[in-house]
Protein backbone atom coordinates (compact mmCIF):
# COMPACT_ATOMS: atom_id res chain seq x y z
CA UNK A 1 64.01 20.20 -14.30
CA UNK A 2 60.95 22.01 -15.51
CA UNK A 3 60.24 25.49 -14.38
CA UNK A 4 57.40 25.52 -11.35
CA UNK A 5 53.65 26.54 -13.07
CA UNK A 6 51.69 25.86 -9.87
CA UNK A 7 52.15 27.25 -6.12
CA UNK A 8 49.87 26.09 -3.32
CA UNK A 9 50.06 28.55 -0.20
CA UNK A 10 48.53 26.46 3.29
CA UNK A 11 47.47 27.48 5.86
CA UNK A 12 48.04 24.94 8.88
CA UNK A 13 44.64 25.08 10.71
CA UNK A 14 44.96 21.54 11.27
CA UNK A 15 47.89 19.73 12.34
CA UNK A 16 46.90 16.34 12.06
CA UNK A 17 45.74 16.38 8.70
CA UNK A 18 48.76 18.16 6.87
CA UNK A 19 50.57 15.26 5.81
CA UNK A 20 47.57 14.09 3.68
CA UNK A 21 46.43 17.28 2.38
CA UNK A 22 50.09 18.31 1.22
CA UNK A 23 50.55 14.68 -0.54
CA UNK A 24 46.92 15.35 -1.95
CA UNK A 25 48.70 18.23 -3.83
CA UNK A 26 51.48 16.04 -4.98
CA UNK A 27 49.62 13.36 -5.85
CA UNK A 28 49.59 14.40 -9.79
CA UNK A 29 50.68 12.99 -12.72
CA UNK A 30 54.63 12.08 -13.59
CA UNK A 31 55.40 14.78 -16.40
CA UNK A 32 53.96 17.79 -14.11
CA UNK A 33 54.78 16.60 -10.98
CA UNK A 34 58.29 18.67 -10.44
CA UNK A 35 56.49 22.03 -11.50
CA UNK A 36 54.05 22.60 -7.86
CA UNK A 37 55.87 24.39 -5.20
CA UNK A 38 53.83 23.78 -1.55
CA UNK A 39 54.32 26.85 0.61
CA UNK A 40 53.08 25.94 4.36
CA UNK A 41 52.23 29.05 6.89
CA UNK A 42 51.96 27.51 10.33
CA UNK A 43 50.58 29.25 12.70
CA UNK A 44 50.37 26.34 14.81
CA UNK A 45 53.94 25.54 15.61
CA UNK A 46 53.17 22.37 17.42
CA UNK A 47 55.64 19.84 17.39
CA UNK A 48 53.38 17.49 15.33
CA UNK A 49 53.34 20.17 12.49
CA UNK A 50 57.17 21.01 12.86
CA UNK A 51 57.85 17.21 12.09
CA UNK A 52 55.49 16.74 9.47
CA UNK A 53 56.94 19.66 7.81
CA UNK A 54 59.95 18.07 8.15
CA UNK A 55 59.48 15.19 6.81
CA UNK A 56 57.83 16.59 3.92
CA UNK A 57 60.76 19.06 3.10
CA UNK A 58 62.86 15.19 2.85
CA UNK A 59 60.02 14.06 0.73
CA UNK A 60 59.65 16.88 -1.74
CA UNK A 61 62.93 19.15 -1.35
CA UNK A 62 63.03 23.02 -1.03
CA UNK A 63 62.70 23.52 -4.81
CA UNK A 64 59.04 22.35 -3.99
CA UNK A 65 58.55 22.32 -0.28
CA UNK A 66 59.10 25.73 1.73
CA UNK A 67 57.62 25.73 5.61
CA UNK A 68 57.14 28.94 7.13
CA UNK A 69 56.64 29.07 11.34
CA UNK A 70 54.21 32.79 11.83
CA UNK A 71 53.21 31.52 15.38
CA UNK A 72 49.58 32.78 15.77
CA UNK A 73 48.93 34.60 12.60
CA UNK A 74 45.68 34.80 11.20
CA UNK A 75 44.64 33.71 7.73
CA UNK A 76 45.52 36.53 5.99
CA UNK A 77 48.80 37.51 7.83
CA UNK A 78 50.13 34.10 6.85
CA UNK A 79 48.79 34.11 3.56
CA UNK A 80 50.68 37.35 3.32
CA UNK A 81 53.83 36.21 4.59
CA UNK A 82 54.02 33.23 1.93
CA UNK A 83 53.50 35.69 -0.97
CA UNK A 84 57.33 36.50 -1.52
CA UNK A 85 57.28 32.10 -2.42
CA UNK A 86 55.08 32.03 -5.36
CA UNK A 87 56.14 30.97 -8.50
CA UNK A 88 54.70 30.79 -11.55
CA UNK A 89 51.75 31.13 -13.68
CA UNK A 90 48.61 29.76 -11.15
CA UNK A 91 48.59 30.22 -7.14
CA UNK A 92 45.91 28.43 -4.84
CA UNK A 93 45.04 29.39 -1.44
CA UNK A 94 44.39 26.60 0.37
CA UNK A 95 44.29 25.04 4.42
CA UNK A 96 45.52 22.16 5.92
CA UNK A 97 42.19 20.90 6.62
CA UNK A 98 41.24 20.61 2.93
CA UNK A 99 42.24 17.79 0.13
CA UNK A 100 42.80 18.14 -3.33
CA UNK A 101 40.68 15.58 -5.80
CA UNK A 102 42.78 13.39 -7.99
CA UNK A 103 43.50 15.58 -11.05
CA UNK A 104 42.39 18.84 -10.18
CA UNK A 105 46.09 20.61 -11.06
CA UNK A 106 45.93 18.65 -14.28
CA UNK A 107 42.65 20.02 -14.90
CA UNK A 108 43.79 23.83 -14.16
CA UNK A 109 47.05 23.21 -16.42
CA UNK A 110 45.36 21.91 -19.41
C-alpha cells in the first residue's frame, strides 16, 4: 500500500452529479491509483447524497473515501472542516458539480 500523494476536498453543491465527479477523480492510472484520498463536505444531506456517499465509501474504502455531513455550510466552512483529512504532498479544492479530465492527477504527479 503506497502512502496517499493526492487529496481532493468536494464540496457537494450538486447531488446528482457526485457519483461521476468522485469516479472522475479515481479514474487514474493502476500504479497511482491507491495514493488519492476523496474528502466529501456535504452540505446537502439529502438522502440521494447520503447513499451515494455510501456507496462510494464500499467502492473506494476509508483509506481513500472519507464523507463528512456539515448540513448548510458554506464553501468555505466545509472546505474548512475537511482540512484535518488531507494527506500528502498536493490538495485540490474541488465541487461536486465539476469533472476531472482523464489524466489530470497524472499530469500534477509527474
Amino acid at each position: 500500500m503506497n502512502d496517499i500523494y493526492f487529496t481532493v476536498l468536494v464540496y457537494v453543491d450538486n447531488d446528482v452529479m457526485l457519483e461521476s465527479s468522485v469516479n472522475s477523480i479515481m479514474n487514474v492510472s493502476d500504479d497511482i491509483a491507491d495514493t488519492i484520498k476523496v474528502v466529501v463536505i456535504d452540505p446537502i444531506c439529502s438522502e440521494l447524497s447520503v447513499e451515494i456517499s455510501e456507496k462510494l465509501l464500499m467502492k473506494y474504502g476509508k483509506r481513500q473515501f472519507v464523507y463528512i455531513q456539515k448540513d448548510g455550510a458554506t464553501i468555505g466552512e466545509a472546505y474548512n472542516v475537511a482540512l484535518k483529512e488531507i494527506r500528502g504532498r498536493y490538495v485540490n479544492f474541488s465541487k461536486s458539480s465539476m469533472y476531472f479530465q482523464q489524466g489530470a492527477i497524472e499530469c500534477v504527479l509527474e
